[in-house]
N, C-alpha and C. Protein backbone atom coordinates (compact mmCIF):
# COMPACT_ATOMS: atom_id res chain seq x y z
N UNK A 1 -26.91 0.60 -11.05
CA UNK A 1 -27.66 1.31 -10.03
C UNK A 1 -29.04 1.62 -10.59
N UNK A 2 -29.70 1.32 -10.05
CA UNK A 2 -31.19 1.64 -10.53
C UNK A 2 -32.34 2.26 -9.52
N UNK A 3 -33.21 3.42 -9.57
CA UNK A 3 -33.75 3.92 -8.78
C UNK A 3 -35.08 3.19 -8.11
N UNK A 4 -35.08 3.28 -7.13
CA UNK A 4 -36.64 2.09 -6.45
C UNK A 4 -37.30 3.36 -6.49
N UNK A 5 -37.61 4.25 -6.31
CA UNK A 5 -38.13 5.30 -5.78
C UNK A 5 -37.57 6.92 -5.98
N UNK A 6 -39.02 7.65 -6.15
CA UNK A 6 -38.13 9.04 -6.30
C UNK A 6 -39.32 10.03 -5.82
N UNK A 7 -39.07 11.00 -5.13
CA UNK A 7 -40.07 12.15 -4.12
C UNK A 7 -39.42 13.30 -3.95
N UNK A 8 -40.08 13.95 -4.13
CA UNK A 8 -39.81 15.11 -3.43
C UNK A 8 -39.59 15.52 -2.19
N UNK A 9 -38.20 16.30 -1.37
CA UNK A 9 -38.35 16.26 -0.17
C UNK A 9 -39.36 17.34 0.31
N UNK A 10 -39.75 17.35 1.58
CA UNK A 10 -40.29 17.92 2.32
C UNK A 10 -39.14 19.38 2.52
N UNK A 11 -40.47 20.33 3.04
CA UNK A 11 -39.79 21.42 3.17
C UNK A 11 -38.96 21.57 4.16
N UNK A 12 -38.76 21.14 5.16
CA UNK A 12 -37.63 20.83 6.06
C UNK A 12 -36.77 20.42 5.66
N UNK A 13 -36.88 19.19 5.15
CA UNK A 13 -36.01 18.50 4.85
C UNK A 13 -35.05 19.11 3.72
N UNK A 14 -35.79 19.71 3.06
CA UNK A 14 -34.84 20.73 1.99
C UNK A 14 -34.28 21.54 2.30
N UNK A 15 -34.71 22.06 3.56
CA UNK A 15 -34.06 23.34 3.92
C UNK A 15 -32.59 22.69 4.84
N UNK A 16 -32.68 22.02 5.50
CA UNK A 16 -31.34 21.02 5.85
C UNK A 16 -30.65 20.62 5.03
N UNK A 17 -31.20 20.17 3.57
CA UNK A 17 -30.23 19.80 2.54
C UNK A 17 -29.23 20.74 2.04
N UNK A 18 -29.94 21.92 1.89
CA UNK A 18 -29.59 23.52 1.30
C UNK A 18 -28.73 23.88 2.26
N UNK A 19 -28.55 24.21 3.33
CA UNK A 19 -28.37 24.78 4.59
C UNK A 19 -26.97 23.82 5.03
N UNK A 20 -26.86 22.63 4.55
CA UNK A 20 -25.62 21.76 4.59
C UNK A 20 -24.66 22.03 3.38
N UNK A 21 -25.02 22.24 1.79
CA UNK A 21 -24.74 22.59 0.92
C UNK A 21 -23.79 23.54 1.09
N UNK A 22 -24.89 25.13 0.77
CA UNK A 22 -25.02 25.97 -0.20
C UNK A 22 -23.31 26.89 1.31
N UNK A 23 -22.69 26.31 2.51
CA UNK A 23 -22.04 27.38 2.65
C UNK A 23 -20.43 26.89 2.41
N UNK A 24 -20.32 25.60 1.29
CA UNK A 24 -19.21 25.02 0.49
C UNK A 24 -18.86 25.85 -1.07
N UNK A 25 -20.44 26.58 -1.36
CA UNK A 25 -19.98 27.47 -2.27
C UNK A 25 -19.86 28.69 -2.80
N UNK A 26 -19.35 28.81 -3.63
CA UNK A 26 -18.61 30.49 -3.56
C UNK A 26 -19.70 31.56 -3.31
N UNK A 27 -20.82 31.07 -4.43
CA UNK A 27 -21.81 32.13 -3.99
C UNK A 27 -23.12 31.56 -3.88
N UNK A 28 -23.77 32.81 -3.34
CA UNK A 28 -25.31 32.28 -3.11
C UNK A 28 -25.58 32.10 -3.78
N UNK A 29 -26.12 30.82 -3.95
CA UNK A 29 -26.78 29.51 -5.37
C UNK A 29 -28.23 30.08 -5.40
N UNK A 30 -28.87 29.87 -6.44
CA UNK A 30 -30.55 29.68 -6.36
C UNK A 30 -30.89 28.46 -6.12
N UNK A 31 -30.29 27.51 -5.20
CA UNK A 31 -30.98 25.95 -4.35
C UNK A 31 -31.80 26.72 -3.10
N UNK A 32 -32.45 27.81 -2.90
CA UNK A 32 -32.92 28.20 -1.93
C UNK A 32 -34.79 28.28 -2.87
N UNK A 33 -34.70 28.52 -4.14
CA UNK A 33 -35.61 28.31 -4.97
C UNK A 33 -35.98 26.79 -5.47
N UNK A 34 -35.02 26.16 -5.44
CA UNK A 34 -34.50 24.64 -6.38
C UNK A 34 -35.77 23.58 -6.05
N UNK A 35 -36.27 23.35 -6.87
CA UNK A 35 -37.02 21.99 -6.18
C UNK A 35 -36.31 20.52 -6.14
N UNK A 36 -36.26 20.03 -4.66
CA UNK A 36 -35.20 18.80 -4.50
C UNK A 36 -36.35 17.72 -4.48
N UNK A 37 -35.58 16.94 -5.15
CA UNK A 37 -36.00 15.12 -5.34
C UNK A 37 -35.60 14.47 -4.26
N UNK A 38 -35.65 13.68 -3.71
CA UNK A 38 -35.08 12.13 -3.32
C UNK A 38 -34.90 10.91 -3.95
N UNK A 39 -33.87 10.47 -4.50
CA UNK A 39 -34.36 9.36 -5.63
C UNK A 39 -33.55 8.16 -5.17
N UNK A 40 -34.36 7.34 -4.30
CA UNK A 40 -33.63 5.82 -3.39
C UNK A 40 -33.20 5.08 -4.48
N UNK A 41 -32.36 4.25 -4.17
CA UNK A 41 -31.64 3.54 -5.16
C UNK A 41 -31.34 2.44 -4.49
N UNK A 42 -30.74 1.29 -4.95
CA UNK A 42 -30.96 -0.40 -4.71
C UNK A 42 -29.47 0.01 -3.89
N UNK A 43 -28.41 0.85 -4.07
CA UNK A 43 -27.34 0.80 -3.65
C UNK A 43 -27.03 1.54 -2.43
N UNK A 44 -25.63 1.76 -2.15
CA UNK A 44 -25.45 2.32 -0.48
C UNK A 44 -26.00 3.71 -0.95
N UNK A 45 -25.77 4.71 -2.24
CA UNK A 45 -26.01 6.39 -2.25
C UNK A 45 -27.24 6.28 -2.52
N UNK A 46 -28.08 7.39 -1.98
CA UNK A 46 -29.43 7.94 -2.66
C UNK A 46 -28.87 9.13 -3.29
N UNK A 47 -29.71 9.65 -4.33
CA UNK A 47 -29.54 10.40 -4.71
C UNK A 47 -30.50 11.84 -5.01
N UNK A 48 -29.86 13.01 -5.01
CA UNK A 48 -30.75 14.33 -4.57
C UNK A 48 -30.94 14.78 -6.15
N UNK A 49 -32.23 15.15 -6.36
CA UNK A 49 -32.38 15.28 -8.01
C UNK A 49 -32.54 16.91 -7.68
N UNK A 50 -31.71 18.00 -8.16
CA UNK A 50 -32.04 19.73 -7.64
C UNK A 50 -32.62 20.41 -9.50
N UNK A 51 -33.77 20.32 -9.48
CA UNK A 51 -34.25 21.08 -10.65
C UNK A 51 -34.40 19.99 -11.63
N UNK A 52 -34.33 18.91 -11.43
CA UNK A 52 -34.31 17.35 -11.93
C UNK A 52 -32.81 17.38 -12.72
N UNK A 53 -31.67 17.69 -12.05
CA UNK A 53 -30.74 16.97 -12.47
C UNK A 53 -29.84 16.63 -10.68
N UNK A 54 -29.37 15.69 -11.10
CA UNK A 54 -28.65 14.57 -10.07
C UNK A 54 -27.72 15.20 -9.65
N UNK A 55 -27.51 16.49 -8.97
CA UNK A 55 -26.89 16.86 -8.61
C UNK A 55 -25.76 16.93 -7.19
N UNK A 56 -26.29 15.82 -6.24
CA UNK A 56 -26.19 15.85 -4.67
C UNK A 56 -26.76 14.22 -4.97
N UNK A 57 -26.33 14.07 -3.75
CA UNK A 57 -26.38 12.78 -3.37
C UNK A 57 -26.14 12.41 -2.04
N UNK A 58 -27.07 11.52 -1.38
CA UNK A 58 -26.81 11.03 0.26
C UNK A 58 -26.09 10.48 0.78
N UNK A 59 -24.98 10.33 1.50
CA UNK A 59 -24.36 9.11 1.97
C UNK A 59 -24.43 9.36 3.67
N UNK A 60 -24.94 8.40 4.23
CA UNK A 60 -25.23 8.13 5.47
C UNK A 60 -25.58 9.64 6.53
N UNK A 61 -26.76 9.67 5.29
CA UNK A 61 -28.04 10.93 5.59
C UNK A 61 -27.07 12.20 5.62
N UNK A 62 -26.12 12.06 4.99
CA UNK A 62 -25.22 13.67 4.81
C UNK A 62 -25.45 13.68 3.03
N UNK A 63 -25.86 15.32 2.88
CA UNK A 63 -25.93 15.32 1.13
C UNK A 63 -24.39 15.80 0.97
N UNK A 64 -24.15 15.78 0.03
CA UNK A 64 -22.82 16.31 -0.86
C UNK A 64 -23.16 16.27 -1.86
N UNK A 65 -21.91 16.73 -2.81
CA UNK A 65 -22.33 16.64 -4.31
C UNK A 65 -22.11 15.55 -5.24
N UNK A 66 -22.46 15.20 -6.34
CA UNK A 66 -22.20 14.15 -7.29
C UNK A 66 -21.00 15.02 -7.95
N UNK A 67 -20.16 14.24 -9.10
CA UNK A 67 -19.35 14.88 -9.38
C UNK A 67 -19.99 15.54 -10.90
N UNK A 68 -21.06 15.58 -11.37
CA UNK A 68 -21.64 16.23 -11.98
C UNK A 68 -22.32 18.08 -11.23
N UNK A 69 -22.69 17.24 -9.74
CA UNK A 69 -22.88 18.39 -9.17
C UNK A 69 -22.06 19.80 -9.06
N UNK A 70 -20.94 18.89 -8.80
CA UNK A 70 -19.61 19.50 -8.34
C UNK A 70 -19.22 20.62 -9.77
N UNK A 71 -19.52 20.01 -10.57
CA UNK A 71 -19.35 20.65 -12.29
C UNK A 71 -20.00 21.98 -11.91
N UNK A 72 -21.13 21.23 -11.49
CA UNK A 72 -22.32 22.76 -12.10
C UNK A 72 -22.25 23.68 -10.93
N UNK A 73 -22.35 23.17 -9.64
CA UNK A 73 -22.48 24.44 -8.50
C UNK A 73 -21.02 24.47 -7.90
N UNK A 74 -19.91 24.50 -8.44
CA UNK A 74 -18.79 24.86 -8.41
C UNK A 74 -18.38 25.17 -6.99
N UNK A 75 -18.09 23.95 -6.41
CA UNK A 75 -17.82 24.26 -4.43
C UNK A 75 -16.24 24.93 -4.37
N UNK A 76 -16.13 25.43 -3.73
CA UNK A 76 -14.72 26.15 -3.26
C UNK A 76 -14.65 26.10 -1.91
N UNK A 77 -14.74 25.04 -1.05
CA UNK A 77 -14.68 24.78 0.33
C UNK A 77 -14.71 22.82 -0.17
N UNK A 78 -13.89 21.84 1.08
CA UNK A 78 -13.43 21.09 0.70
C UNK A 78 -12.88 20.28 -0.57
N UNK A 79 -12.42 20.98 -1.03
CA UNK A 79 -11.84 20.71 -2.13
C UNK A 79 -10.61 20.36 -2.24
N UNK A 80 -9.91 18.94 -2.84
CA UNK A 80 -8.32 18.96 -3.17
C UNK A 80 -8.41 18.85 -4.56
N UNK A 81 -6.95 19.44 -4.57
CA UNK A 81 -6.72 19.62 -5.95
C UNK A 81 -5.24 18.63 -6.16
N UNK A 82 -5.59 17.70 -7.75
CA UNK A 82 -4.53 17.20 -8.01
C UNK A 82 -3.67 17.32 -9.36
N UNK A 83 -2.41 17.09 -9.50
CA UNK A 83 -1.86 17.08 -10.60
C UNK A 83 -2.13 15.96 -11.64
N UNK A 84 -1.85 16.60 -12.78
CA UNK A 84 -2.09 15.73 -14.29
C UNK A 84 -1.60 14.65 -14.10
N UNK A 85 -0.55 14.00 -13.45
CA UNK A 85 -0.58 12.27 -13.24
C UNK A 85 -1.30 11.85 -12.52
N UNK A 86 -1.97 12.35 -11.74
CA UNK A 86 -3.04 11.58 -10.74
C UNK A 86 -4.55 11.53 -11.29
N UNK A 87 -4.61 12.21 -12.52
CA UNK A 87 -6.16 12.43 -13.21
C UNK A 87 -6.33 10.74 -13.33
N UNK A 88 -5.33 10.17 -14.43
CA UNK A 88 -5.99 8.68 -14.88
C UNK A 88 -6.19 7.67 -13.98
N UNK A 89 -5.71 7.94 -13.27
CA UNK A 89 -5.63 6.97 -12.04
C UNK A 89 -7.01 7.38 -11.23
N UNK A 90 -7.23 8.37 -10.41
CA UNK A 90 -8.79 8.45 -9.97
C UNK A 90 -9.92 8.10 -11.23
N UNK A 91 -9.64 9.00 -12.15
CA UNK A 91 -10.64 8.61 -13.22
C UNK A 91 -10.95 6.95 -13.30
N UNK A 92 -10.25 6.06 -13.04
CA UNK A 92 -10.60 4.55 -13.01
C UNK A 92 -10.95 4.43 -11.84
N UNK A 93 -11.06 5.20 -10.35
CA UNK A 93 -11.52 4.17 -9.47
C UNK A 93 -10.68 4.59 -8.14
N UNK A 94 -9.44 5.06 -8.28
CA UNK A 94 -8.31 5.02 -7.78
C UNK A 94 -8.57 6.24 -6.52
N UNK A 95 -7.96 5.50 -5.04
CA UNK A 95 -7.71 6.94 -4.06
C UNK A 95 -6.96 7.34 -4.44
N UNK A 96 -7.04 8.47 -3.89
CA UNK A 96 -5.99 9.87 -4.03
C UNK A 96 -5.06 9.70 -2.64
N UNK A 97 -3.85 9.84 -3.79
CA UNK A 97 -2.25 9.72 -2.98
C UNK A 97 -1.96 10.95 -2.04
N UNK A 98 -1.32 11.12 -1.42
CA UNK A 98 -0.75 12.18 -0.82
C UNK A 98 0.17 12.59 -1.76
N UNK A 99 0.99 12.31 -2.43
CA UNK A 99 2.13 12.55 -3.60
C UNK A 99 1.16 13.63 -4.79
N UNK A 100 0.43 12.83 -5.16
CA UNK A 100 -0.63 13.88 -6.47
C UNK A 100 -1.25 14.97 -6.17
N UNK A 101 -0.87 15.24 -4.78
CA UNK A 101 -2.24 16.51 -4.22
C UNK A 101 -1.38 17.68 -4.02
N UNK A 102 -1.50 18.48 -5.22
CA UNK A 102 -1.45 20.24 -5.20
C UNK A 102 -2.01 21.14 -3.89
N UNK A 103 -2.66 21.06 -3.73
CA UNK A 103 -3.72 21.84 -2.71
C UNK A 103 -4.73 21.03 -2.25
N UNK A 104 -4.97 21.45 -0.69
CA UNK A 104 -5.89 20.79 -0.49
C UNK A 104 -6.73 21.89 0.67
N UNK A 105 -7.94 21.91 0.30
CA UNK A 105 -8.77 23.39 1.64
C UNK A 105 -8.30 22.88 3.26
N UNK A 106 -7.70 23.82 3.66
CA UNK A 106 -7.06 23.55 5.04
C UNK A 106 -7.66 23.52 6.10
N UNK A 107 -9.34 23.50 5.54
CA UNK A 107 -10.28 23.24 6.55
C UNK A 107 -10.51 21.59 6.77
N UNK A 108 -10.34 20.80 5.86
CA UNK A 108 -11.25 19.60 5.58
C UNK A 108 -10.22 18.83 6.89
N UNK A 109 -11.60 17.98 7.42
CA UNK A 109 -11.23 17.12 8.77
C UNK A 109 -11.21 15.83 8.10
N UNK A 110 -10.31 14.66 8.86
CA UNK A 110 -10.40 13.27 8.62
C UNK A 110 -12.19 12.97 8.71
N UNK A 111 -12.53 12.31 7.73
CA UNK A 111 -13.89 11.78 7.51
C UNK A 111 -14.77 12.92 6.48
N UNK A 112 -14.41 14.10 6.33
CA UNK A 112 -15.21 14.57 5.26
C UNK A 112 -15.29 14.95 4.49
N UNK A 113 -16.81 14.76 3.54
CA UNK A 113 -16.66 14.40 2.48
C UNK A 113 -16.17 15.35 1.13
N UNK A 114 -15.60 14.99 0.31
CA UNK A 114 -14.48 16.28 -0.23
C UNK A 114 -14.63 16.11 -2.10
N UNK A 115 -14.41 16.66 -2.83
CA UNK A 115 -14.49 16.91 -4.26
C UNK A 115 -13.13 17.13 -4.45
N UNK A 116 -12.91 15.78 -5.62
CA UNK A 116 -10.97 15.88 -5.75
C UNK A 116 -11.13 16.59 -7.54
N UNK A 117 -10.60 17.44 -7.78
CA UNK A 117 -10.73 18.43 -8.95
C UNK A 117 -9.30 17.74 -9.65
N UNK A 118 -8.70 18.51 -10.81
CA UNK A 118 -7.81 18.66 -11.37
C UNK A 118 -7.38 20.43 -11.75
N UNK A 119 -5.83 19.68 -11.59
CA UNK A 119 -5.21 21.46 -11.29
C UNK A 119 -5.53 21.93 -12.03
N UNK A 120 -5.28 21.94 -13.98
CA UNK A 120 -5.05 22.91 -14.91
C UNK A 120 -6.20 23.18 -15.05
N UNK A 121 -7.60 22.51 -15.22
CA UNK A 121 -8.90 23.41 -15.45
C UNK A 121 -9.67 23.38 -14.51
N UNK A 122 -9.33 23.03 -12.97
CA UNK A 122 -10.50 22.77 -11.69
C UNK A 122 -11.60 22.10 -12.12
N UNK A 123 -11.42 20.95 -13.19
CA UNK A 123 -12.92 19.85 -13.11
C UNK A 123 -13.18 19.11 -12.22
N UNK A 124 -13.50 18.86 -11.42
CA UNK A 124 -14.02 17.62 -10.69
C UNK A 124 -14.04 16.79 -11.67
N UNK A 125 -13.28 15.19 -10.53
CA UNK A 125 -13.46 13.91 -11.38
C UNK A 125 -13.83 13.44 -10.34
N UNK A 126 -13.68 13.23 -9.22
CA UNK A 126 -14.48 12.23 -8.04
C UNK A 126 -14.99 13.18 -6.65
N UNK A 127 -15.46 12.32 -5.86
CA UNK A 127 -15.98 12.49 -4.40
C UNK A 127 -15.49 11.75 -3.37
N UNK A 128 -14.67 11.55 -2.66
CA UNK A 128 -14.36 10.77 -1.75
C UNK A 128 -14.57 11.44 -0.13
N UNK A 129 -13.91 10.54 0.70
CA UNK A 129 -13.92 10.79 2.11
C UNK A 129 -12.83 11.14 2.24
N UNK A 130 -12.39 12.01 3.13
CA UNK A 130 -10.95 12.54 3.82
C UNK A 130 -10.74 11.44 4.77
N UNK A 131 -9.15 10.93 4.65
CA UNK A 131 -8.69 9.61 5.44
C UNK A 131 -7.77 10.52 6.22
N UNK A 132 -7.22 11.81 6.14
CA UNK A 132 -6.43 12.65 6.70
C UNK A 132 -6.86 14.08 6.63
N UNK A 133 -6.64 15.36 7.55
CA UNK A 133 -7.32 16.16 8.01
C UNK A 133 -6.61 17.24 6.74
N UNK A 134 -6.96 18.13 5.90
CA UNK A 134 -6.47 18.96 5.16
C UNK A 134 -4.63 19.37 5.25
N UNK A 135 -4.49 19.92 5.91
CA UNK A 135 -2.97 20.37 5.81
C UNK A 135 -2.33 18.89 5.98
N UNK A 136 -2.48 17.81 6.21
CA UNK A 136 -1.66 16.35 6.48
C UNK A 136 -1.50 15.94 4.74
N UNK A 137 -2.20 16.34 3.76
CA UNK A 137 -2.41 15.93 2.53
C UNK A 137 -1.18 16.35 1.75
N UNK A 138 -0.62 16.14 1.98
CA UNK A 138 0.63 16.19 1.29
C UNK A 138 1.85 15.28 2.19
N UNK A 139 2.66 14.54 1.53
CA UNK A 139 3.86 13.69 2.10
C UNK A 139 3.39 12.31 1.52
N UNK A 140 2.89 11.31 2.23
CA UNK A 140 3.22 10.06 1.75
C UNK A 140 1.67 8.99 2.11
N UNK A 141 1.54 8.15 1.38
CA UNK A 141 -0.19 7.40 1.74
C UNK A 141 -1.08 8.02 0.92
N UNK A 142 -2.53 7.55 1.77
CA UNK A 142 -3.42 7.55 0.95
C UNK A 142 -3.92 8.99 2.08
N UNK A 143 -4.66 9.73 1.15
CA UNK A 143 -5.55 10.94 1.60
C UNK A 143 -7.12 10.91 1.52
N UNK A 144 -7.54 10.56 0.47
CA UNK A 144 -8.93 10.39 0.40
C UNK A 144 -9.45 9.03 -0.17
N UNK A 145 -10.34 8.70 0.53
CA UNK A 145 -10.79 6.85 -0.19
C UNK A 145 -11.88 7.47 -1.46
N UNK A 146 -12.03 6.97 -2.53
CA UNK A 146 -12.77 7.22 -3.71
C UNK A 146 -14.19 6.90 -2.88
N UNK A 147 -15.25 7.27 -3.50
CA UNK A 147 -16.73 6.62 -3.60
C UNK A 147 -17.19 7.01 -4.35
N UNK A 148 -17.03 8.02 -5.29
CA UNK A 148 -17.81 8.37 -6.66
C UNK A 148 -17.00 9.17 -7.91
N UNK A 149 -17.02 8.86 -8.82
CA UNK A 149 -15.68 9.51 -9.75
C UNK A 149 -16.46 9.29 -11.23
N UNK A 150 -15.94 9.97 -12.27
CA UNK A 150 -16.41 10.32 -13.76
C UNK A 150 -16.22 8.60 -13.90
N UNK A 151 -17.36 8.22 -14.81
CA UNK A 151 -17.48 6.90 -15.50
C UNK A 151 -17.70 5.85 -14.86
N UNK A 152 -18.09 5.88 -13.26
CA UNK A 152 -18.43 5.16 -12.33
C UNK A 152 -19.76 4.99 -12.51
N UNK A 153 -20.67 3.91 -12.14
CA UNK A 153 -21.71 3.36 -12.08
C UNK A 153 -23.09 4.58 -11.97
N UNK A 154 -22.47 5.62 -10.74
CA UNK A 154 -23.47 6.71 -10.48
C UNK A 154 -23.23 7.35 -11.88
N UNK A 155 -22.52 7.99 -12.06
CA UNK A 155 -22.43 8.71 -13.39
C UNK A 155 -22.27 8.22 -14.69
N UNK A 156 -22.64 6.83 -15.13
CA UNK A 156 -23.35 6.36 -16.01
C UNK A 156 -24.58 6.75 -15.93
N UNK A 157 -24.80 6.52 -14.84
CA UNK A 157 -26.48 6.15 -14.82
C UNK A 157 -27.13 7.61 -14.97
N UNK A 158 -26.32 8.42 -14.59
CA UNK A 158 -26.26 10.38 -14.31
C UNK A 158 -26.27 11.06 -15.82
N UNK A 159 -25.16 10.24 -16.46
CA UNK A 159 -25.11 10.90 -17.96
C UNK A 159 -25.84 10.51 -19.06
């Protein structure tokens, strides 16, 4: 992944970024101070640079977080949580089962976009899409499709 381009957004435009964000986490962040980047990239994500680290990222003009993001501004709204056999398996790439999922926020709707953690220390290892609506996440199939996870292409390029 390599960046074509990188800007600063506009003040609107930041304030929509923030304003989509900041009410996934626990507390009021200082991204209301943050200076945001835009940094286009050859691939499907752009990515949101907050204080110049890669924190957020675009996918089809919705920001969310990178899973570095997810580290640092600690979301507690869409979030699933999975058990210690399901870590190695996302960590390569892998959706998340309905079988591996501990918890999942009983808000999250089919299609959005969600931070899959691990139970014993709540790290984030990926970002995916919800393929099923929060309380359905448990029983049998797939729950969330991967698109960004630790050691993936974005977070090479991130670390």
């Amino acid at each position: 992944m390599k960046i074509k381009s990188r800007h600063h957004l506009k003040a609107s435009e930041a304030k929509r970024v923030i304003g989509l964000i900041e009410p996934l986490l626990a507390e009021p962040s200082s991204l209301q101070r943050a200076s945001l980047e835009l940094a286009e990239t050859d691939g499907d994500i752009d990515l949101v640079f907050v204080d110049g680290k890669p924190n957020l990222m675009m996918i089809e003009d919705m920001p969310f977080f990178t899973v570095l993001g997810a580290i640092e501004l600690r979301p507690v709204k869409r979030v699933v949580i999975v058990d210690s056999g399901a870590v190695r398996f996302i960590t390569n790439g892998a959706d998340v089962m309905c079988p591996g999922i501990v918890k999942a926020d009983p808000e999250i709707q089919e299609g959005d976009l969600v931070v899959v953690a691990e139970e014993r220390y709540g790290k984030p290892l990926a970002v995916g899409r919800a393929l099923v609506p929060g309380p359905e996440m448990h029983g049998e199939g797939k729950a969330v499709r991967s698109l960004h996870h630790v050691g993936d292409q974005i977070w090479k390029g991130l670390a």
